[in-house]
C-alpha atoms as a PDB file:
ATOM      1  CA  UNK A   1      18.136  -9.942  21.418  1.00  0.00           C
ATOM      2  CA  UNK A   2      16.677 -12.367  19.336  1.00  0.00           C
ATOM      3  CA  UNK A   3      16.534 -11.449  15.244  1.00  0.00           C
ATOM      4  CA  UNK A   4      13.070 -11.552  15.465  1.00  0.00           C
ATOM      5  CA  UNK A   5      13.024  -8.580  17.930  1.00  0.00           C
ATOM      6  CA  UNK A   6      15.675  -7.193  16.144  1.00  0.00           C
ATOM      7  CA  UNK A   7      13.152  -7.040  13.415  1.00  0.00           C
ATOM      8  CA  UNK A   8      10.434  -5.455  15.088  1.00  0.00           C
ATOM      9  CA  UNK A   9      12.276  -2.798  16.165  1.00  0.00           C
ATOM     10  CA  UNK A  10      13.583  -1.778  13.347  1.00  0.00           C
ATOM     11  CA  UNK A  11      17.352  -2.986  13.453  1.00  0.00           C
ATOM     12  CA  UNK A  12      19.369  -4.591  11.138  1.00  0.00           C
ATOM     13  CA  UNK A  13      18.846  -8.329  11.426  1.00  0.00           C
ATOM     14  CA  UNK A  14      19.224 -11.677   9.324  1.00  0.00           C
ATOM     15  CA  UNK A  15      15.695 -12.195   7.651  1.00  0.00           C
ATOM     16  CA  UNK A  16      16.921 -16.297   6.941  1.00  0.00           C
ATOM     17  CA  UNK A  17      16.572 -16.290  10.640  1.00  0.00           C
ATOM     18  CA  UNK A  18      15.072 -20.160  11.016  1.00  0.00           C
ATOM     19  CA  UNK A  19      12.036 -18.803  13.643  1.00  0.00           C
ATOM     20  CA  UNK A  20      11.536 -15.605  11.130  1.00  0.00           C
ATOM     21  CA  UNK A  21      11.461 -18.104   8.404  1.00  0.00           C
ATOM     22  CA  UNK A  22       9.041 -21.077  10.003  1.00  0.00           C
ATOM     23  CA  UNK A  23       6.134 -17.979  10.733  1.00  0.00           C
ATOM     24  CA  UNK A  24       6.620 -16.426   7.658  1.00  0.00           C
ATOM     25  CA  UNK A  25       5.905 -19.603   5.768  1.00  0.00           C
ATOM     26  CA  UNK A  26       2.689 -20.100   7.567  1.00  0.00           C
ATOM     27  CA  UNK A  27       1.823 -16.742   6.140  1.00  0.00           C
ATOM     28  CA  UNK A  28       3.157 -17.362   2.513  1.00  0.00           C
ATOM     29  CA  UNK A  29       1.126 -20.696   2.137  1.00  0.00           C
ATOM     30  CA  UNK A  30      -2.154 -18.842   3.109  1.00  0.00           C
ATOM     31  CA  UNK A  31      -1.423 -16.508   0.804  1.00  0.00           C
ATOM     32  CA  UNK A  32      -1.037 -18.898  -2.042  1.00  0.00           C
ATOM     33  CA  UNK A  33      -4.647 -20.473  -0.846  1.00  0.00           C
ATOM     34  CA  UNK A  34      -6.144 -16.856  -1.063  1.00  0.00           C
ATOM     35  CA  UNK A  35      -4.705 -15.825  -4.717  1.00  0.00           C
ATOM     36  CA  UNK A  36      -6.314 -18.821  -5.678  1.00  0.00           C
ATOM     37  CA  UNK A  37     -10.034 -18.123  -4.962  1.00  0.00           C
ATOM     38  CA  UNK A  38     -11.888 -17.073  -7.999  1.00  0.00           C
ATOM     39  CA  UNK A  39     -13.688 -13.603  -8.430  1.00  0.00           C
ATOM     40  CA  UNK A  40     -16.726 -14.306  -7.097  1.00  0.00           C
ATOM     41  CA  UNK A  41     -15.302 -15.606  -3.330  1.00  0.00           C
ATOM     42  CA  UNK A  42     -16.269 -12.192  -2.528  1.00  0.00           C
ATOM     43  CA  UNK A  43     -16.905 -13.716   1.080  1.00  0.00           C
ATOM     44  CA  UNK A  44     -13.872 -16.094   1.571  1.00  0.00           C
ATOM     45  CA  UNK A  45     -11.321 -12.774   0.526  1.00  0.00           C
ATOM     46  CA  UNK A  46     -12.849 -10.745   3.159  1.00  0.00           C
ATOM     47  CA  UNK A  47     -12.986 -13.513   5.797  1.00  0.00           C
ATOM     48  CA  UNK A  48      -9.094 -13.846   4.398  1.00  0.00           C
ATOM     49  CA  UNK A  49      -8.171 -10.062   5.175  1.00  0.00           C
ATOM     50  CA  UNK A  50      -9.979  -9.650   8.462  1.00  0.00           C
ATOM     51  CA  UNK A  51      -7.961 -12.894   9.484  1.00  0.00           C
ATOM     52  CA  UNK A  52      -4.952 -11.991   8.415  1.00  0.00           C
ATOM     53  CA  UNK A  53      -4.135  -8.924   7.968  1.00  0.00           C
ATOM     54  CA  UNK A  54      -2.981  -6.850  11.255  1.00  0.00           C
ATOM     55  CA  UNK A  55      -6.322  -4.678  10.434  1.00  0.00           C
ATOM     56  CA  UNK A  56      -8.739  -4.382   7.921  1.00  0.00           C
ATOM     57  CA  UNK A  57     -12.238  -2.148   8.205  1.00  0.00           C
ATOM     58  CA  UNK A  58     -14.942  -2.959   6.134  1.00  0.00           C
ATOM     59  CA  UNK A  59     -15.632  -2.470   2.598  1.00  0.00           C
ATOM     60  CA  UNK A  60     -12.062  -3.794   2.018  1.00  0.00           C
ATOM     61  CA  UNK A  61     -11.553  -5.518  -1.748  1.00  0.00           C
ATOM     62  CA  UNK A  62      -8.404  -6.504  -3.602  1.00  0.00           C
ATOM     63  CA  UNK A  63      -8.172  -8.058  -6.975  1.00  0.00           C
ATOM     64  CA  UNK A  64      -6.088 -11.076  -7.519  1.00  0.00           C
ATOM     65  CA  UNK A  65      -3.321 -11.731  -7.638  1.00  0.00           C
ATOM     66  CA  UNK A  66      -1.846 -10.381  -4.261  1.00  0.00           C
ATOM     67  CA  UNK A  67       1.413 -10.350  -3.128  1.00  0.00           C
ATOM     68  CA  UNK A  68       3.147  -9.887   0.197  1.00  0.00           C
ATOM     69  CA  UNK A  69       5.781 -11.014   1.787  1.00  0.00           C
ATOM     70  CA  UNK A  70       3.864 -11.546   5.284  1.00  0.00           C
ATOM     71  CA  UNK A  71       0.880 -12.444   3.229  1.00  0.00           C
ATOM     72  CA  UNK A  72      -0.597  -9.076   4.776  1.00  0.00           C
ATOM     73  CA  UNK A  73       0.516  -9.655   8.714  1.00  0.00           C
ATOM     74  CA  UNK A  74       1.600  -6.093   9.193  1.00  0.00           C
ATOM     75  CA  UNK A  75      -0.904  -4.521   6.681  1.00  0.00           C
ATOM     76  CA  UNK A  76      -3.197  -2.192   8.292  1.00  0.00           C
ATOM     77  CA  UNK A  77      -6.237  -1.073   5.916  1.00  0.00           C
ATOM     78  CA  UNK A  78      -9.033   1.313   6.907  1.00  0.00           C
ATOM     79  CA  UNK A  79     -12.232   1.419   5.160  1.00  0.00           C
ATOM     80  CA  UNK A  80     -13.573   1.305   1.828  1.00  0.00           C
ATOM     81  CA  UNK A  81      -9.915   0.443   0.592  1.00  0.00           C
ATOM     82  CA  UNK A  82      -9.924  -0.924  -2.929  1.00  0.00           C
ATOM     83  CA  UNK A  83      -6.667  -2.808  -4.579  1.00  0.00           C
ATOM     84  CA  UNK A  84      -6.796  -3.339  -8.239  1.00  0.00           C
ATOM     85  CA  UNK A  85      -4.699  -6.372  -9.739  1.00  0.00           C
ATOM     86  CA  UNK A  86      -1.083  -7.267  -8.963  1.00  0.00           C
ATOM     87  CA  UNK A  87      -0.691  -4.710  -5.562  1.00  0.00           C
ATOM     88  CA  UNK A  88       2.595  -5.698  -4.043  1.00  0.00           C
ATOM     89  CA  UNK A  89       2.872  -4.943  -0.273  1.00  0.00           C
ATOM     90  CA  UNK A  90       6.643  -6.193   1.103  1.00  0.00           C
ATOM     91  CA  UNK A  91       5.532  -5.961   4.429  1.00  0.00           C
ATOM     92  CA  UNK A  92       8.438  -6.742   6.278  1.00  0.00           C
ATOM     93  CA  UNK A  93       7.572  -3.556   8.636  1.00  0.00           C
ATOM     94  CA  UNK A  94       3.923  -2.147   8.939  1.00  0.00           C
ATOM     95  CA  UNK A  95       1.963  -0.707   6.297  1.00  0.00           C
ATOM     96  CA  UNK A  96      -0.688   1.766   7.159  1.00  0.00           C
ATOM     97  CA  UNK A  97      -3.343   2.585   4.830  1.00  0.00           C
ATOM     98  CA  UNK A  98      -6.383   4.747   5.445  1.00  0.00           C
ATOM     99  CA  UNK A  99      -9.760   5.007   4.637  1.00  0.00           C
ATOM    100  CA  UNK A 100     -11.283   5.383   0.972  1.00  0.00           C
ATOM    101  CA  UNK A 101      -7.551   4.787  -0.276  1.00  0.00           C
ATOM    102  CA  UNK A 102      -7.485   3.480  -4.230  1.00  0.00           C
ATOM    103  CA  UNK A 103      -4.187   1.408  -5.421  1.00  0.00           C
ATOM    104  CA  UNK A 104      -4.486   0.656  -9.629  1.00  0.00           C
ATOM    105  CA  UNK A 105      -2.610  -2.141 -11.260  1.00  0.00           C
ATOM    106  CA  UNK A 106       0.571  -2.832 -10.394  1.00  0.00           C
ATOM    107  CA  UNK A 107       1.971  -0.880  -7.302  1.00  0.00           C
ATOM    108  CA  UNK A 108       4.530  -1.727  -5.052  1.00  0.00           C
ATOM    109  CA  UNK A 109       4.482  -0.470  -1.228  1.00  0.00           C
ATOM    110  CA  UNK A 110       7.898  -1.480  -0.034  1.00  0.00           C
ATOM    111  CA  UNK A 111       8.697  -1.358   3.946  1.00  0.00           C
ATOM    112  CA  UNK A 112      12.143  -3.385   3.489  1.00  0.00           C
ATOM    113  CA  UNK A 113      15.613  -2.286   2.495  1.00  0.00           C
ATOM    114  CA  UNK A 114      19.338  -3.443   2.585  1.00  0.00           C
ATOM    115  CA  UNK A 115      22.427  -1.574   4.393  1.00  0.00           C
ATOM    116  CA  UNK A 116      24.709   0.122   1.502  1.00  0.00           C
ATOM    117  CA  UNK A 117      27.696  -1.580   3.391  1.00  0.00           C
ATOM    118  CA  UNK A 118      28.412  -4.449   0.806  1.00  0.00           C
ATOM    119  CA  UNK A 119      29.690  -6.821   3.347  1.00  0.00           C
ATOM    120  CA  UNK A 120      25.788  -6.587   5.237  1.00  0.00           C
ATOM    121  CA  UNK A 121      24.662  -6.616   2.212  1.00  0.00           C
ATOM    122  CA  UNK A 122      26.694  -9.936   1.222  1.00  0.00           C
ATOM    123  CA  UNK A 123      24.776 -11.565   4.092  1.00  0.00           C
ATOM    124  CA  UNK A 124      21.535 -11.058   3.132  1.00  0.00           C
ATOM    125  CA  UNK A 125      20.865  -8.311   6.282  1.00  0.00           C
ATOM    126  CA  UNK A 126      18.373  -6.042   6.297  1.00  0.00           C
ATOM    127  CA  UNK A 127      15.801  -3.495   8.074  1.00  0.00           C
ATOM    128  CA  UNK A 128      12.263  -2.501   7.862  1.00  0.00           C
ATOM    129  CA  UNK A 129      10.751   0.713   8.003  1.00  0.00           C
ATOM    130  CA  UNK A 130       6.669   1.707   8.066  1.00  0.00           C
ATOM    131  CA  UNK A 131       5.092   3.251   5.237  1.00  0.00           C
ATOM    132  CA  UNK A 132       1.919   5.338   5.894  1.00  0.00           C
ATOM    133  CA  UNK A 133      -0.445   6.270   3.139  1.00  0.00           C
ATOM    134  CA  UNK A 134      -3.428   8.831   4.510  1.00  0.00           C
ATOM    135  CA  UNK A 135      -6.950   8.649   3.840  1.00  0.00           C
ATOM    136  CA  UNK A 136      -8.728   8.828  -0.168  1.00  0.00           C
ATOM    137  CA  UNK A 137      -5.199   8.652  -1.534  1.00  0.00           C
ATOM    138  CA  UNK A 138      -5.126   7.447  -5.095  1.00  0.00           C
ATOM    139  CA  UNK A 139      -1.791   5.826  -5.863  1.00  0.00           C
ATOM    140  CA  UNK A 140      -1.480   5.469 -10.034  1.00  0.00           C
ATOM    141  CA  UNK A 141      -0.613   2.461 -11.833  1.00  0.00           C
ATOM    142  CA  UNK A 142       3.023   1.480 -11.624  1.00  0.00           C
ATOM    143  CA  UNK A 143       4.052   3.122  -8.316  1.00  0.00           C
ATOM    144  CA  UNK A 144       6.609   2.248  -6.341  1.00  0.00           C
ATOM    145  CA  UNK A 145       6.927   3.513  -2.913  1.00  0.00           C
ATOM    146  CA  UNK A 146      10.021   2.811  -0.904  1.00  0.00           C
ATOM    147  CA  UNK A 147      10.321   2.172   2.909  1.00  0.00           C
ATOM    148  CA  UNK A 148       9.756   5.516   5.534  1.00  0.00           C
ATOM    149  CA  UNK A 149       7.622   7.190   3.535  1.00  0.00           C
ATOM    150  CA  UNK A 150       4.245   9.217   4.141  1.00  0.00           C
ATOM    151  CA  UNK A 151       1.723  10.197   1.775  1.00  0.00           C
ATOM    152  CA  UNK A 152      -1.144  12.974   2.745  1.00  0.00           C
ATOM    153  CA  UNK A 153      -4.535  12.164   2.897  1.00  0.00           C
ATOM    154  CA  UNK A 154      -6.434  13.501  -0.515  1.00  0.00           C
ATOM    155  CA  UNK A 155      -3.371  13.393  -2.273  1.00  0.00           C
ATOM    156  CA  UNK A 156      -2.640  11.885  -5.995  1.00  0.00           C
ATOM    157  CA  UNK A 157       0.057  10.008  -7.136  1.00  0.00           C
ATOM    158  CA  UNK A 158       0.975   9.434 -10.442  1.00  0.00           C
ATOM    159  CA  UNK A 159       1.077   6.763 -12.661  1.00  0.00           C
ATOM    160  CA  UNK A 160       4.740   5.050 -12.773  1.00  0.00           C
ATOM    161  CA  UNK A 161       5.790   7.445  -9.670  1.00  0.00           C
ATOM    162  CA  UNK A 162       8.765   6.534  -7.921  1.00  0.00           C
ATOM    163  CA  UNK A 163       7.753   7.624  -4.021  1.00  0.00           C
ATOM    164  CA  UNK A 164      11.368   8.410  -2.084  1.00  0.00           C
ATOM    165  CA  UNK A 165      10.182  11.107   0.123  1.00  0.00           C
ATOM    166  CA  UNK A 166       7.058  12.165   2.191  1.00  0.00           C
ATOM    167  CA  UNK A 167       4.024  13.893  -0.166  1.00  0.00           C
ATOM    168  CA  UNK A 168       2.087  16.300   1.668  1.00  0.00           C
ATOM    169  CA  UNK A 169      -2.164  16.492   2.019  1.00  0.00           C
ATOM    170  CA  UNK A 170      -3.980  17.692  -0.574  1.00  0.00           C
ATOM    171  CA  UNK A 171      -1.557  17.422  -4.066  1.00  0.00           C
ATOM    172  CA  UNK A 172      -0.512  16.015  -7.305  1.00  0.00           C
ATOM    173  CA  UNK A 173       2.622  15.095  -7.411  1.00  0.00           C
ATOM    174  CA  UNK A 174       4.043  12.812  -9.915  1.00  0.00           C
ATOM    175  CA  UNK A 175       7.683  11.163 -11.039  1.00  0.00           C
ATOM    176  CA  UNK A 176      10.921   9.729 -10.761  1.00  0.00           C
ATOM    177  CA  UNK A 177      11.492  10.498  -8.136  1.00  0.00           C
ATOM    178  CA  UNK A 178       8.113  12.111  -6.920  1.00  0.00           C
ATOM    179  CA  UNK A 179       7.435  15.441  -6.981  1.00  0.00           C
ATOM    180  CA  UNK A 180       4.249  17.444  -6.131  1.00  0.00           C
ATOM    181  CA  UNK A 181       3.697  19.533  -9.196  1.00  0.00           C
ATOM    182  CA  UNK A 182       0.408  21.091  -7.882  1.00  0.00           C
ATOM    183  CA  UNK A 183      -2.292  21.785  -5.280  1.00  0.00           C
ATOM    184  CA  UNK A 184      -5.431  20.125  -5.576  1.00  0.00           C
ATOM    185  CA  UNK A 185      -8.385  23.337  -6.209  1.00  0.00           C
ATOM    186  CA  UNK A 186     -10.805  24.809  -7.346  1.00  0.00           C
ATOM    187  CA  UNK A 187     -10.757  23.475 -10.768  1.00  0.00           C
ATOM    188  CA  UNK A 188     -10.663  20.187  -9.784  1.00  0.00           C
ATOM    189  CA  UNK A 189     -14.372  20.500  -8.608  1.00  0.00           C
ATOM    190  CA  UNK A 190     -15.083  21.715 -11.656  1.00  0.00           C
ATOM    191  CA  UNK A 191     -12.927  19.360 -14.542  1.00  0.00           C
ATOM    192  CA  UNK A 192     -12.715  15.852 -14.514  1.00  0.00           C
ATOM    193  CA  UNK A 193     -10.665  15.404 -17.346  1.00  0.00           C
ATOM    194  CA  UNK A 194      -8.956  18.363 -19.594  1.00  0.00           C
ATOM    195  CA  UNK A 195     -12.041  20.254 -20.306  1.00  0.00           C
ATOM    196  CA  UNK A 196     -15.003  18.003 -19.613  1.00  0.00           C
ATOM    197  CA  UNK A 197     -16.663  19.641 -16.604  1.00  0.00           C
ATOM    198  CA  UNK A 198     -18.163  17.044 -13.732  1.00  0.00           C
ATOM    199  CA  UNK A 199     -22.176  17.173 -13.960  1.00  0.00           C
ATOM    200  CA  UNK A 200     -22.465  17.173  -9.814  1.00  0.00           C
ATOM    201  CA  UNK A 201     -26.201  17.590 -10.656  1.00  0.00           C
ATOM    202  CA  UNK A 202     -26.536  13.992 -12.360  1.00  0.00           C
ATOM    203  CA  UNK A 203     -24.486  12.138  -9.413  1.00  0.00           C
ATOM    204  CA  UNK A 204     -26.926  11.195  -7.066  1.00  0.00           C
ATOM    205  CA  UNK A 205     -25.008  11.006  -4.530  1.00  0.00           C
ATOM    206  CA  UNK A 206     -23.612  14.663  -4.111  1.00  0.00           C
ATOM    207  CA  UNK A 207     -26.688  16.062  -5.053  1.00  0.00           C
ATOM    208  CA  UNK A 208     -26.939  17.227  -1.990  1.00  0.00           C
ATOM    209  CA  UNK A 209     -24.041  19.345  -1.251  1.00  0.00           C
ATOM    210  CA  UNK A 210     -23.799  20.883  -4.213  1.00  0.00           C
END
């Protein structure tokens, strides 16, 4: 078994690996040509993502700079995903985002780690493991989330959160490490912020359904 397969699957394997090292390179340097478009190349980042990335729906936009380790290869985005500045996606193993999902400044989605056996470690070895992120997730400025780990769709993760283990649909959680700390409800529909209630009847698009 090649390290290359060894990587797919999972497995410990050598990431210097030359052929792991001569593809990722191809990635890297049209990574470095995207993060240096300027904001207005609204056109030439989306052509980027629906090139490179392993999926990307539409209504996609990330502020510069971007970093990732395959330059996005195993990044999977739905719709309507928006990245604010400095998102970090080590996407060694696959990253799957849904739609509507909101990263702010400065998050970190990590799908990489290294064996706790020093001597592995010594060499450099390491495995990959998918990170999946549900649909109108908000992930707060400063997260980190490790590799393995799911996040429910509607949930909200707090600013500076350290993400070790799975959040469920529908909550707040917030921390190092995470913790839900409450349900989204009720009040939420009402409150956007402490005590200032949400005027649904001035937002033109929910005046509608409410």
């Amino acid at each position: 078994m090649t390290q290359c397969e060894r990587m797919q699957q999972g497995l410990v394997y050598d990431p210097a690996d030359a052929e792991i090292m001569r593809e990722q390179l191809r990635y890297q340097d049209r990574l470095w040509e995207f993060n240096q478009l300027k904001p207005s190349q609204l056109k030439e980042k989306i052509k980027y993502m629906k090139e490179v990335f392993a999926e990307c729906g539409d209504g996609c936009y990330i502020e510069l700079p971007f970093r990732a380790n395959w330059g996005g290869r195993n990044v999977h985005f739905g719709n309507g995903v928006y990245a604010n500045f400095n998102l970090t996606l080590v996407d060694d193993g696959h990253i799957y985002v849904g739609d509507k999902v909101m990263f702010a400044p400065n998050v970190t989605v990590a799908t990489a780690n290294h064996p706790i056996e020093p001597s592995l470690r010594a060499k450099g070895y390491q495995y990959n493991k998918d990170v999946h992120i549900g649909e109108n997730v908000w992930i707060g400025a400063g997260t980190v989330i490790v590799p393995g780990v799911h996040i429910g769709k509607n949930s909200v993760i707090g600013a500076a959160s350290v993400v070790t283990k799975d959040i469920p649909e529908n909550v707040v959680a917030v921390g190092n490490p995470c913790r839900v700390i409450r349900e989204i409800g009720e009040r939420d529909r009402a409150y956007f912020y402490k005590t200032e209630r949400i005027d649904w009847e001035n937002l033109p698009l929910f005046d509608q359904c409410h």
